[in-house]
C-alpha atoms as a PDB file:
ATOM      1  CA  UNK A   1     -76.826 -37.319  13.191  1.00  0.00           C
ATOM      2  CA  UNK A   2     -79.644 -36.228  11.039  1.00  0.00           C
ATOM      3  CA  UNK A   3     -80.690 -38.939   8.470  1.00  0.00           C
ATOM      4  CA  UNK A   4     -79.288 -36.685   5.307  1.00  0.00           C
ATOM      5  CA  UNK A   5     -76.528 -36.345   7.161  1.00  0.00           C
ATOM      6  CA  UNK A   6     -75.597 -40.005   7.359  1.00  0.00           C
ATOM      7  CA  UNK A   7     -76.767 -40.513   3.974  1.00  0.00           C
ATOM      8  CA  UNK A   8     -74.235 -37.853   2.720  1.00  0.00           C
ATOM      9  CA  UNK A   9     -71.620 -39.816   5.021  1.00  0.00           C
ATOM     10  CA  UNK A  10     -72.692 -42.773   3.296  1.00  0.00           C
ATOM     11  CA  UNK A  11     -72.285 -41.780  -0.442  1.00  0.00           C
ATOM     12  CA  UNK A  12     -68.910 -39.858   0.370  1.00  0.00           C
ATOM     13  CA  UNK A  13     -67.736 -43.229   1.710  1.00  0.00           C
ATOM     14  CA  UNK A  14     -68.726 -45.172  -1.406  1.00  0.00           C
ATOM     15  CA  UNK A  15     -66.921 -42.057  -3.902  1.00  0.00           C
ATOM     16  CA  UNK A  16     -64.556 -42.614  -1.747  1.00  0.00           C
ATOM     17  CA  UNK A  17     -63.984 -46.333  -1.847  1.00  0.00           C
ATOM     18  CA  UNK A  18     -64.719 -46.490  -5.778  1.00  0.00           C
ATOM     19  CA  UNK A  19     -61.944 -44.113  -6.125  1.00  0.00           C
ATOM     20  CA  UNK A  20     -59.425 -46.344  -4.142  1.00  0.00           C
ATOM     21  CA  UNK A  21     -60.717 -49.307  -5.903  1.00  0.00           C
ATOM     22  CA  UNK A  22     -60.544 -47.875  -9.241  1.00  0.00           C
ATOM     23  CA  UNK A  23     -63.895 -48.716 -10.056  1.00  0.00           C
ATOM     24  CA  UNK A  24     -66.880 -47.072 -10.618  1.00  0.00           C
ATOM     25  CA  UNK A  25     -69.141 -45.407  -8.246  1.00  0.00           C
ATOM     26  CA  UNK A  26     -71.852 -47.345  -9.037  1.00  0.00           C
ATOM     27  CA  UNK A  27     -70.277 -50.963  -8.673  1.00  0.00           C
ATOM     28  CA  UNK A  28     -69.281 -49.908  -5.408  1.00  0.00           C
ATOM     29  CA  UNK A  29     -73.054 -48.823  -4.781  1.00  0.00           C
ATOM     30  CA  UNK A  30     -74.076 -52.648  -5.673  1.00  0.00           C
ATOM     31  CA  UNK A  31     -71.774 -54.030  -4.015  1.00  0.00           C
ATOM     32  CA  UNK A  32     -72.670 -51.832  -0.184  1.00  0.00           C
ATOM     33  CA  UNK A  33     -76.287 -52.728  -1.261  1.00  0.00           C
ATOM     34  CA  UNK A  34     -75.606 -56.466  -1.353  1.00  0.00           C
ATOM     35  CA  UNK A  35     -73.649 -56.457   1.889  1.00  0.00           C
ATOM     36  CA  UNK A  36     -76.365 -54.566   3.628  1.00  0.00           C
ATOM     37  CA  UNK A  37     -78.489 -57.033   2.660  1.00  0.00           C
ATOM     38  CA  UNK A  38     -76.958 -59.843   3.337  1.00  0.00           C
ATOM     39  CA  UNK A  39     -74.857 -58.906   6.204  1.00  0.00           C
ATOM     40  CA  UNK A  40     -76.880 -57.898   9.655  1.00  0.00           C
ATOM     41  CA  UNK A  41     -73.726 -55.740  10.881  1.00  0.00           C
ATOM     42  CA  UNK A  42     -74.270 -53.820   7.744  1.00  0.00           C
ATOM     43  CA  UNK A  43     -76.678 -50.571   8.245  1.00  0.00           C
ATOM     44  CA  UNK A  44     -78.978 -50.483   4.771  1.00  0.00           C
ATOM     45  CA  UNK A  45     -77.988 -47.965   2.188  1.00  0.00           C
ATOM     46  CA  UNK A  46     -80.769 -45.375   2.279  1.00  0.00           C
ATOM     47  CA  UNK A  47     -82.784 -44.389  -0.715  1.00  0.00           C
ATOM     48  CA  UNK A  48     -81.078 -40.689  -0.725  1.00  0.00           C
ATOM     49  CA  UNK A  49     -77.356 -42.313  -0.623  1.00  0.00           C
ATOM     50  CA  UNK A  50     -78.780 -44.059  -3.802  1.00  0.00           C
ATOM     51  CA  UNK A  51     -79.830 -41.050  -5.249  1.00  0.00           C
ATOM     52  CA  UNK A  52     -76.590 -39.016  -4.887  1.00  0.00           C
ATOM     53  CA  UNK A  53     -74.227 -41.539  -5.514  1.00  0.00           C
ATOM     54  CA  UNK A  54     -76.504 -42.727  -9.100  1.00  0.00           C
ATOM     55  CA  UNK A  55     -76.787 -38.608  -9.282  1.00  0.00           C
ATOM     56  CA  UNK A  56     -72.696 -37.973  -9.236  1.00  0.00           C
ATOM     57  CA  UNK A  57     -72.697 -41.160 -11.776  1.00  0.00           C
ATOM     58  CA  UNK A  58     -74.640 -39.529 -14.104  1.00  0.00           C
ATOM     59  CA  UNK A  59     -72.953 -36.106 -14.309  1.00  0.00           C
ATOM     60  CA  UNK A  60     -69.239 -37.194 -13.301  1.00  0.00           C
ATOM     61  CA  UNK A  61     -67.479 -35.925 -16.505  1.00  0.00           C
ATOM     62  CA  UNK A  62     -69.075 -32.903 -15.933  1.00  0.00           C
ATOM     63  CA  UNK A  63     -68.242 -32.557 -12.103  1.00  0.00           C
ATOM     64  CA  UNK A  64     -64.511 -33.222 -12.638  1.00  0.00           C
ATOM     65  CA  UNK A  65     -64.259 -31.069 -15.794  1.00  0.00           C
ATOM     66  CA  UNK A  66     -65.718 -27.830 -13.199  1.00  0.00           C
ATOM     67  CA  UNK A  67     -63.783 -29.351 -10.159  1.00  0.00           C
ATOM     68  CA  UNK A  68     -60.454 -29.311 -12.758  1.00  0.00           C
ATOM     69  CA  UNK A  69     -61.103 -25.616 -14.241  1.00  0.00           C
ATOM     70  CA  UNK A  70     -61.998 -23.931 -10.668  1.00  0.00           C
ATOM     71  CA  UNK A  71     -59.807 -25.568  -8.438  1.00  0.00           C
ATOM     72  CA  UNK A  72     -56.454 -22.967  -8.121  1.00  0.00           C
ATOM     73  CA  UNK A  73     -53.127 -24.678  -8.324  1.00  0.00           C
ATOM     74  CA  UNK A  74     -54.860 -28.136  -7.819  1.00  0.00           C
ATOM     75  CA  UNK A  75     -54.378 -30.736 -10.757  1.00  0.00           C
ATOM     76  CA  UNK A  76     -57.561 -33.325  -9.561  1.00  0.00           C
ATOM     77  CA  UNK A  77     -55.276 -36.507 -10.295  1.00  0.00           C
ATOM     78  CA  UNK A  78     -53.374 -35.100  -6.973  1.00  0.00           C
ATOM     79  CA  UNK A  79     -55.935 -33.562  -4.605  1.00  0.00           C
ATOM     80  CA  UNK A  80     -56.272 -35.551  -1.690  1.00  0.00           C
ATOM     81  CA  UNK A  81     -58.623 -38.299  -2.335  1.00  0.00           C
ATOM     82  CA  UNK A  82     -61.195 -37.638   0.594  1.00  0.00           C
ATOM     83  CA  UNK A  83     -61.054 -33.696  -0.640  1.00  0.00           C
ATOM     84  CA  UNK A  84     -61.683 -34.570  -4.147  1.00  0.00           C
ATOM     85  CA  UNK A  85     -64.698 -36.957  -3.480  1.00  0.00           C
ATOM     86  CA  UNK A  86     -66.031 -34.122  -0.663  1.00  0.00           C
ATOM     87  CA  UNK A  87     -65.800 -31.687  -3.290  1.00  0.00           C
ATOM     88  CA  UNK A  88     -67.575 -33.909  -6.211  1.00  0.00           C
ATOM     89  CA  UNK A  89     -70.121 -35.066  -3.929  1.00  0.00           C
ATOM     90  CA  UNK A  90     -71.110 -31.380  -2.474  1.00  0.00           C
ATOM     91  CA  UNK A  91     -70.664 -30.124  -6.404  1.00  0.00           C
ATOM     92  CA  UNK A  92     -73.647 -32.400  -7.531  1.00  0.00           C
ATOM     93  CA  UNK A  93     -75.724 -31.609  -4.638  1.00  0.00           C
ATOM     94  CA  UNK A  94     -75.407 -28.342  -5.197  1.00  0.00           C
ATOM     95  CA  UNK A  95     -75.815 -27.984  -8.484  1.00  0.00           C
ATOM     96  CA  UNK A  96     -78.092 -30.831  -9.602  1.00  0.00           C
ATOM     97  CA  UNK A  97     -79.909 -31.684  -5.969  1.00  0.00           C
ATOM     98  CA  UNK A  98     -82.750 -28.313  -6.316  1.00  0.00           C
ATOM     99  CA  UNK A  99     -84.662 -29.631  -3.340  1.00  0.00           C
ATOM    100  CA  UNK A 100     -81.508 -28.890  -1.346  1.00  0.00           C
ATOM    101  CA  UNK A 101     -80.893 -25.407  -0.218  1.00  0.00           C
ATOM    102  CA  UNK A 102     -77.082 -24.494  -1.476  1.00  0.00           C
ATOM    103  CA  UNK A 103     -76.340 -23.379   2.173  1.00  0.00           C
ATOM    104  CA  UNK A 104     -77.072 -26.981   3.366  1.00  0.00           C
ATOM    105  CA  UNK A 105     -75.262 -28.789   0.413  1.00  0.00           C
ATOM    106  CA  UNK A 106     -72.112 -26.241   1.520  1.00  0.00           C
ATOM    107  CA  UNK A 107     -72.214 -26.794   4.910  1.00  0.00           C
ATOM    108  CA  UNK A 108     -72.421 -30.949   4.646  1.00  0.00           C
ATOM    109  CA  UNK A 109     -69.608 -30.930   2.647  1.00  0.00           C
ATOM    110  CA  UNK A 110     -67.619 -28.783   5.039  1.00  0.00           C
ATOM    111  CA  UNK A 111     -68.491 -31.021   7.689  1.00  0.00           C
ATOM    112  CA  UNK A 112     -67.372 -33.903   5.758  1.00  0.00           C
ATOM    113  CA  UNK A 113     -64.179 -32.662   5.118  1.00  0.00           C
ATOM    114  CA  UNK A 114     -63.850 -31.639   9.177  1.00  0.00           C
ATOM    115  CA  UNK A 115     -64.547 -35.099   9.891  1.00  0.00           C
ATOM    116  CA  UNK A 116     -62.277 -36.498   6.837  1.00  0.00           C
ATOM    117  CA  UNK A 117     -59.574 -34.526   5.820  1.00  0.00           C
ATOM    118  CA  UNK A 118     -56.753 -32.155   7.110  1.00  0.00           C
ATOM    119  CA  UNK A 119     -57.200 -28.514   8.685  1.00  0.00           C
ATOM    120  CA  UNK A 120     -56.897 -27.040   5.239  1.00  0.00           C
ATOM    121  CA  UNK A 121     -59.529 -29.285   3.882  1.00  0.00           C
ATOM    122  CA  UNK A 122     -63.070 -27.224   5.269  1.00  0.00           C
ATOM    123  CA  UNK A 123     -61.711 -23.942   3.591  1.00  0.00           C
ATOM    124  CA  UNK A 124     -60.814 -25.177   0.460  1.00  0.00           C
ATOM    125  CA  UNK A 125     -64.345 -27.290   0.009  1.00  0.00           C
ATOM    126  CA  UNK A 126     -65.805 -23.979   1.051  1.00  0.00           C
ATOM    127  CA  UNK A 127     -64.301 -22.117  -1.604  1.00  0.00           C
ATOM    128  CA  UNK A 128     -64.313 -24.162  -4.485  1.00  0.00           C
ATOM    129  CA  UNK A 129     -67.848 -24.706  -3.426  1.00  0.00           C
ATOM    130  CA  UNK A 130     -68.660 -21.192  -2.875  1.00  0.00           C
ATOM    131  CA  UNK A 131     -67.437 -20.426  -6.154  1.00  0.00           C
ATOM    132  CA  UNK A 132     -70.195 -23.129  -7.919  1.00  0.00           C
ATOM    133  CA  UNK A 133     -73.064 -22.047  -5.718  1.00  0.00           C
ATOM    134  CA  UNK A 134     -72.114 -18.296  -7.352  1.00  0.00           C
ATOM    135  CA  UNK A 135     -71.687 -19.604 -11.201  1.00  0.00           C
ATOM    136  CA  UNK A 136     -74.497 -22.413 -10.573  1.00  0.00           C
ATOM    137  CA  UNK A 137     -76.803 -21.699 -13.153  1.00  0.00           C
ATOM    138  CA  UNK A 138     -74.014 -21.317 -16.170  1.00  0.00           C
ATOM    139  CA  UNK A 139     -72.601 -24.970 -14.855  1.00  0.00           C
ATOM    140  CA  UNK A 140     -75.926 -27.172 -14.843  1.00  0.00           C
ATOM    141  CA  UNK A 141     -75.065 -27.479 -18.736  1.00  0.00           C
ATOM    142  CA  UNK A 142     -74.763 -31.032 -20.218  1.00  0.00           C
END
């Protein structure tokens, strides 16, 4: 697996946990940190895991405000948790991340949700996400 590859898997995993936890993204962040550096069993957290999980920090109002208003017939409080963080992590890559190509930032996201989710799961990221790569420029607003 490619290094941005893992790095993706790595920030899903922490969206993921600070969503179980019910704290934020960036105390769960600290805390992998600290384990990776204190733990041997513990792989480091890479410098681009750092950047999109600090990355989804700083824009996640806005994330879950597009997530909430493009997402057909799905409240957010009751997607499926690994969909929802799949979908917020690939919607700030895509939109905020310019050095990735949208394609790639798609397509990661998909794969997460193959690995993570249901059968359902890769079209729906897909769409919603196809749907932000199309309005991208009218969503990058504060």
């Amino acid at each position: 697996m490619a290094a941005r590859s893992k790095a993706r898997k790595r920030a899903f995993q922490i969206l993921f946990e600070a969503d179980q936890r019910g704290e934020t993204v960036l105390t769960v962040l600290a805390d992998w940190v600290r384990h990776s550096r204190s733990d041997d069993r513990q792989p480091p957290v890479n410098e681009y895991t750092m950047q999109l999980v600090e990355g989804y920090a700083e824009h996640v109002a806005r994330i879950d405000e597009l997530i909430s208003t493009y997402a057909v017939d799905w409240e957010l409080d009751r997607m499926p948790v690994a969909d929802r963080n799949i979908v917020r992590l690939g919607a700030y890559e895509l939109i905020w991340e310019d050095e990735t190509p949208d394609a790639v930032a798609i397509d990661e996201a998909v794969q997460l949700a193959k690995e993570f989710c249901n059968d359902d799961s890769p079209a729906f990221v897909n769409g919603l996400l196809g749907r932000f790569k199309g309005l991208k420029q009218n969503l990058r607003r504060a």
